[in-house]
C-alpha atoms as a PDB file:
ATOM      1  CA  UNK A   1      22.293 -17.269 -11.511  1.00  0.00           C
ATOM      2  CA  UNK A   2      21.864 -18.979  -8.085  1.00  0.00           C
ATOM      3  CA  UNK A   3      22.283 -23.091  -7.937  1.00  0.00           C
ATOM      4  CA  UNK A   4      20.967 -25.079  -9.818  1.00  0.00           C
ATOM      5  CA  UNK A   5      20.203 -22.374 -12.443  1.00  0.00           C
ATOM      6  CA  UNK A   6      17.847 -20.545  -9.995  1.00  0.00           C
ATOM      7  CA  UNK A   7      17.499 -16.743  -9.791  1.00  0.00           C
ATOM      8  CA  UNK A   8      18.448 -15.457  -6.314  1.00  0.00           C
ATOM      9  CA  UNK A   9      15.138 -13.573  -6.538  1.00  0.00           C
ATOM     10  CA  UNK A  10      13.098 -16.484  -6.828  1.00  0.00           C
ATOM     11  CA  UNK A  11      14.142 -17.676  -3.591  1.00  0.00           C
ATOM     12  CA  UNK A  12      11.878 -15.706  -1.608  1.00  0.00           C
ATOM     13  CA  UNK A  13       8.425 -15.788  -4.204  1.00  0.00           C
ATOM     14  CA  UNK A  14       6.685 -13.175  -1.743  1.00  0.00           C
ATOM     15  CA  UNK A  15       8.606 -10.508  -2.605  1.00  0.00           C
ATOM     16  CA  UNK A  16       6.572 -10.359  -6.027  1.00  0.00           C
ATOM     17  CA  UNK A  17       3.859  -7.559  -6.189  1.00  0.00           C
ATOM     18  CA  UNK A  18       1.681  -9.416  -8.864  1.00  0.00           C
ATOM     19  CA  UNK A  19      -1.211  -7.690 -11.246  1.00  0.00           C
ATOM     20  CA  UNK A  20      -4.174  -9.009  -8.930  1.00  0.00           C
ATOM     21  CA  UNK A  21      -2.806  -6.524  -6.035  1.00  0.00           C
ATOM     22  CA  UNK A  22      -2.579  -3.770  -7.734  1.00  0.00           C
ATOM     23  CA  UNK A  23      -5.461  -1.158  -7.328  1.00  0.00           C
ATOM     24  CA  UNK A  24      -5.859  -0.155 -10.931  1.00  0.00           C
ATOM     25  CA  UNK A  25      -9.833   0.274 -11.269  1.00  0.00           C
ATOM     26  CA  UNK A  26     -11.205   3.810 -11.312  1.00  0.00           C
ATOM     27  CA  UNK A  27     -14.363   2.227  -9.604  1.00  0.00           C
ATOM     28  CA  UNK A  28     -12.245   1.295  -6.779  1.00  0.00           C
ATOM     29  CA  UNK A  29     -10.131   4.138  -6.729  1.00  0.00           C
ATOM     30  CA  UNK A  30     -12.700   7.054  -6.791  1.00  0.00           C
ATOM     31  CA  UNK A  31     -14.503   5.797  -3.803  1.00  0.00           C
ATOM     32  CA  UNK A  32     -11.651   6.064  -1.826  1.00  0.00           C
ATOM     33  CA  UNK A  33     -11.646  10.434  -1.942  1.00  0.00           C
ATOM     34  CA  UNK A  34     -15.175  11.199  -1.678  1.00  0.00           C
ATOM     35  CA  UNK A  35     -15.559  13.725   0.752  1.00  0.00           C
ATOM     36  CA  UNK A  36     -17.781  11.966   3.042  1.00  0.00           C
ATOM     37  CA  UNK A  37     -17.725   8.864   2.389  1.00  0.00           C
ATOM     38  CA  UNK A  38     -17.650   7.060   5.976  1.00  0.00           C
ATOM     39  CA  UNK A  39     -16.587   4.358   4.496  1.00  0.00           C
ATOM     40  CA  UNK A  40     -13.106   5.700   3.673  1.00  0.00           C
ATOM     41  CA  UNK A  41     -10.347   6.233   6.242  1.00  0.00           C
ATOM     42  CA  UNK A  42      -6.612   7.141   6.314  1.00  0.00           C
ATOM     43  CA  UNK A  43      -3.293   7.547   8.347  1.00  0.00           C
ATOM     44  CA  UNK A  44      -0.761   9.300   8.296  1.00  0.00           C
ATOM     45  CA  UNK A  45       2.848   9.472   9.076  1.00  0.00           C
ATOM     46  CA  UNK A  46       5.652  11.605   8.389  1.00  0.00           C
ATOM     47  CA  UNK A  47       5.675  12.012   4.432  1.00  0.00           C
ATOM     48  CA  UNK A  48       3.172   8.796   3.765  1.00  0.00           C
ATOM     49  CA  UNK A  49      -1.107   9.064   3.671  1.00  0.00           C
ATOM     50  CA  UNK A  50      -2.402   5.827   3.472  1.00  0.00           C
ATOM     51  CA  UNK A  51      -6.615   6.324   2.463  1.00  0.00           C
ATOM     52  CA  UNK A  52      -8.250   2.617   2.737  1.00  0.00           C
ATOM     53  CA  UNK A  53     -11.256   1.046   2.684  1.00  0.00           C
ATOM     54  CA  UNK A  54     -12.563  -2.118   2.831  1.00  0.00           C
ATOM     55  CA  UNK A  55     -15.297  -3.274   0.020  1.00  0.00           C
ATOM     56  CA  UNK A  56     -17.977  -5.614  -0.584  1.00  0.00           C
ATOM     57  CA  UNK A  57     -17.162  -6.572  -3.885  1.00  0.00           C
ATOM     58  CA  UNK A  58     -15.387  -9.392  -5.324  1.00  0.00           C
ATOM     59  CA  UNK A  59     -11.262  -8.738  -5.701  1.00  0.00           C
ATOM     60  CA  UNK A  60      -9.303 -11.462  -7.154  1.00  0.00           C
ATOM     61  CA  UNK A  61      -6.980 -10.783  -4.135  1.00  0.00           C
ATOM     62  CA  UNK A  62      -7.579  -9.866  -0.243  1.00  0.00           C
ATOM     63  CA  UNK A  63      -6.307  -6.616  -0.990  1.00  0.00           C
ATOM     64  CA  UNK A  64      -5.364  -3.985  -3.788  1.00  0.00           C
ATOM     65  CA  UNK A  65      -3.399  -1.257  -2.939  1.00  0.00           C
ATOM     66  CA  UNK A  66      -1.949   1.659  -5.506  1.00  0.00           C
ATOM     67  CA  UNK A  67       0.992   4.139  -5.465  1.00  0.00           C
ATOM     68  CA  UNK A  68       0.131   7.766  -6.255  1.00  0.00           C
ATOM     69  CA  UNK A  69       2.976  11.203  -6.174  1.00  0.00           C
ATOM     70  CA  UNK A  70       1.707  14.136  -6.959  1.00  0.00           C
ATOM     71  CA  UNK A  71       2.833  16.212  -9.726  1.00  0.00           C
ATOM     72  CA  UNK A  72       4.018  18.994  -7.441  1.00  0.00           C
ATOM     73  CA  UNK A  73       6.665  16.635  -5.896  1.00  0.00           C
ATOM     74  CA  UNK A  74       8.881  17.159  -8.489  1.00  0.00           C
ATOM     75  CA  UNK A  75      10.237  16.068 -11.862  1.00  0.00           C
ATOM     76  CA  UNK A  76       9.094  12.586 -13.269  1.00  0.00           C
ATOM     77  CA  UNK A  77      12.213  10.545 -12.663  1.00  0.00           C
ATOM     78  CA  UNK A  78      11.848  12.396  -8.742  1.00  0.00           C
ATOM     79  CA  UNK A  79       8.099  10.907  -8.569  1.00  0.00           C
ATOM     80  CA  UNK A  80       9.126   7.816 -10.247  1.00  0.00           C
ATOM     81  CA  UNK A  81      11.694   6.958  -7.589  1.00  0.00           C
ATOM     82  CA  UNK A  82       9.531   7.255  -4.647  1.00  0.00           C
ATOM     83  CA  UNK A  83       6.923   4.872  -6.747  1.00  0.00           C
ATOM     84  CA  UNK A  84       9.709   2.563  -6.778  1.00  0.00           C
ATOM     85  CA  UNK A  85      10.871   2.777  -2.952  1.00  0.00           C
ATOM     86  CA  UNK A  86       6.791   2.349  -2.017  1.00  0.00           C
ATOM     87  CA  UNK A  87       6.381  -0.407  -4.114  1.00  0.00           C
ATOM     88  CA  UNK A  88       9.171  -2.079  -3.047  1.00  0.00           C
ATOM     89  CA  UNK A  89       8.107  -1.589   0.560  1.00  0.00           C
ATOM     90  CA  UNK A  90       4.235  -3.014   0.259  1.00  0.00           C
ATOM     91  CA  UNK A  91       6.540  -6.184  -1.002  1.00  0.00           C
ATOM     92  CA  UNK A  92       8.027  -6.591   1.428  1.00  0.00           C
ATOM     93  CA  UNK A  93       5.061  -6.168   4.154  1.00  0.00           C
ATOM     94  CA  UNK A  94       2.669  -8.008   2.265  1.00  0.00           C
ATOM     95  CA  UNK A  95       2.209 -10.251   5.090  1.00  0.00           C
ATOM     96  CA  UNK A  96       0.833  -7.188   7.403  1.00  0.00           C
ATOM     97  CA  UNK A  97      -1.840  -6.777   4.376  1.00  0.00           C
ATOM     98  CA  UNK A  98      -2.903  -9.770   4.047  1.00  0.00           C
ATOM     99  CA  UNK A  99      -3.581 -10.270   7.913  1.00  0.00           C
ATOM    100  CA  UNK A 100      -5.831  -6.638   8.097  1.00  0.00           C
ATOM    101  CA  UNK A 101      -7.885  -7.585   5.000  1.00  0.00           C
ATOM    102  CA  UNK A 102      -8.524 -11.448   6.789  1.00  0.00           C
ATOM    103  CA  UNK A 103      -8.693  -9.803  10.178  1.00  0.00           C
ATOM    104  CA  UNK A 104     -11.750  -7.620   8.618  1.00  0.00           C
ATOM    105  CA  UNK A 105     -13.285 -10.451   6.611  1.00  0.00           C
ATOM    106  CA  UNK A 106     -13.410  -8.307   3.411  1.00  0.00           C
ATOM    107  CA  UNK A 107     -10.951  -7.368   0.982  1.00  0.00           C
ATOM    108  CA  UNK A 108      -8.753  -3.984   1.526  1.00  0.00           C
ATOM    109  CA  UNK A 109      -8.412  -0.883  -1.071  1.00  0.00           C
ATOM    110  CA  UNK A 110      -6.281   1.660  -0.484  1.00  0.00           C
ATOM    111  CA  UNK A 111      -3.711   3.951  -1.706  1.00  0.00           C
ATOM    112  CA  UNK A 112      -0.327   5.300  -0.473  1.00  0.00           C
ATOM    113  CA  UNK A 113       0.233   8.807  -1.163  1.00  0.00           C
ATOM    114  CA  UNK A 114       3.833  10.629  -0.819  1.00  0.00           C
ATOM    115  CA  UNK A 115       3.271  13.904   0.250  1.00  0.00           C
ATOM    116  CA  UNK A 116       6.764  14.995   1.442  1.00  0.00           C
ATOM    117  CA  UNK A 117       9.299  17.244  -0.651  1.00  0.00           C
ATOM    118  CA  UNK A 118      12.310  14.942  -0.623  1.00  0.00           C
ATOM    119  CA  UNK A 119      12.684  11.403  -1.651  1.00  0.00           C
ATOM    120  CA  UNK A 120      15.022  10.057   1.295  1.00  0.00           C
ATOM    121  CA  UNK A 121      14.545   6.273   0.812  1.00  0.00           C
ATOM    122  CA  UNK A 122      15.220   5.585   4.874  1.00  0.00           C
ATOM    123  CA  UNK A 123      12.616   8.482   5.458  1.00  0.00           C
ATOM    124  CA  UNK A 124       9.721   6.999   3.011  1.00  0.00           C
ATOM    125  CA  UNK A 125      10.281   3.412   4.114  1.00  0.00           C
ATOM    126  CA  UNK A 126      10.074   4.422   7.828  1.00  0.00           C
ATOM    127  CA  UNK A 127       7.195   6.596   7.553  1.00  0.00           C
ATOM    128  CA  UNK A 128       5.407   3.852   5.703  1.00  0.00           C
ATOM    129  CA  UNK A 129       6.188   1.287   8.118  1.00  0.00           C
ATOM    130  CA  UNK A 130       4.612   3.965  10.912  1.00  0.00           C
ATOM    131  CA  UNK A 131       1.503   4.673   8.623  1.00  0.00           C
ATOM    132  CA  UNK A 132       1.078   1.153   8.437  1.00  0.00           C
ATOM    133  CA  UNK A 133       1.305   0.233  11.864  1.00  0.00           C
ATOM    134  CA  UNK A 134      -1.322   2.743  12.627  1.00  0.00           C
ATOM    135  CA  UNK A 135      -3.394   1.194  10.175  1.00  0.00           C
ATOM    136  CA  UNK A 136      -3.242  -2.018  11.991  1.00  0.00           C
ATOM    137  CA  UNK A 137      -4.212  -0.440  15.145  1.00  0.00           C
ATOM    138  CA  UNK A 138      -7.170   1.404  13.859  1.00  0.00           C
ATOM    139  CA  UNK A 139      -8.346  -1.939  12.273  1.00  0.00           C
ATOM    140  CA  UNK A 140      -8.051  -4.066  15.741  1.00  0.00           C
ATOM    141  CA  UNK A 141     -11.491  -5.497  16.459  1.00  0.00           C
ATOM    142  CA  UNK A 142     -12.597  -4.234  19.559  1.00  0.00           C
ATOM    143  CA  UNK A 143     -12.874  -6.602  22.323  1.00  0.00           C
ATOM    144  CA  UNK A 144     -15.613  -6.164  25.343  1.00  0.00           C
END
C-alpha cells in the first residue's frame, strides 16, 4: 500500500483497460474479416496485424479494440502470455486511441492479431508500437 492507504496502481487511473473498450460483440467483430469489405483496413508490423474499422453505431466508448492468438502459436499459457503483453500495451497507449477515433469523428473497432512464432515481450511491444504508428498515419486527414 502507497500513502495514505492508496494502491500504487491507482496513481495513474489510465492504465485501466475497462469492459466498455473491449471489443467483445460478434456483430462488431465479424465485420472486421469480410473479404471485401472496404470498410475494413489493417497494418502491419513485424509480428502484430492490427484490422480496424471505424463504425456508425453507437459504442459506449470511442473505441473497442480485442486481442486474438491463434491456436497455431503455441500452447495456451504461450498464447495467453502474448494476450497479456498486448493488453498491457493498448493500456498504456490509450491516449493514441482515443485521438484516431476523435480525429475520425466515429468510434474505432479493431483487433490486434499476433502472428509471430515467439513471444519476445520487447519484440511484441515494439512491433505494436510500429503497427500503431502506421495506423495513425493512414488515418491523417488529408489536407489540400
Amino acid at each position: 500500500m502507497g500513502e495514505a492507504g492508496t494502491s500504487p496502481r491507482s496513481a495513474d487511473a489510465t492504465l485501466n483497460f475497462p469492459v466498455s473498450r473491449r471489443l467483445k460483440h460478434r456483430r462488431f467483430i465479424e465485420p472486421l474479416f469480410e473479404p471485401g469489405d472496404p470498410s475494413s483496413h489493417s497494418v502491419r508490423s513485424g509480428v502484430i496485424r492490427i484490422v480496424y474499422r471505424f463504425v456508425e453505431a453507437d459504442l459506449p466508448d470511442l473505441f473497442q479494440i480485442g486481442v486474438a492468438v491463434g491456436r497455431s502459436r503455441g500452447s495456451a499459457p504461450r498464447r495467453n502470455r502474448v494476450k497479456r503483453i498486448l493488453r498491457d500495451a493498448i493500456r498504456h497507449d490509450q491516449p493514441r486511441l482515443e485521438q484516431i477515433a476523435k480525429q475520425e469523428g466515429r468510434p474505432l473497432t479493431a483487433m490486434v492479431l499476433f502472428q509471430g512464432k515467439k513471444e519476445s515481450s520487447a519484440r511484441i511491444r515494439t512491433d505494436f508500437d510500429h503497427a500503431l504508428q502506421r495506423l495513425v498515419e493512414q488515418t491523417k486527414p488529408v489536407v489540400r
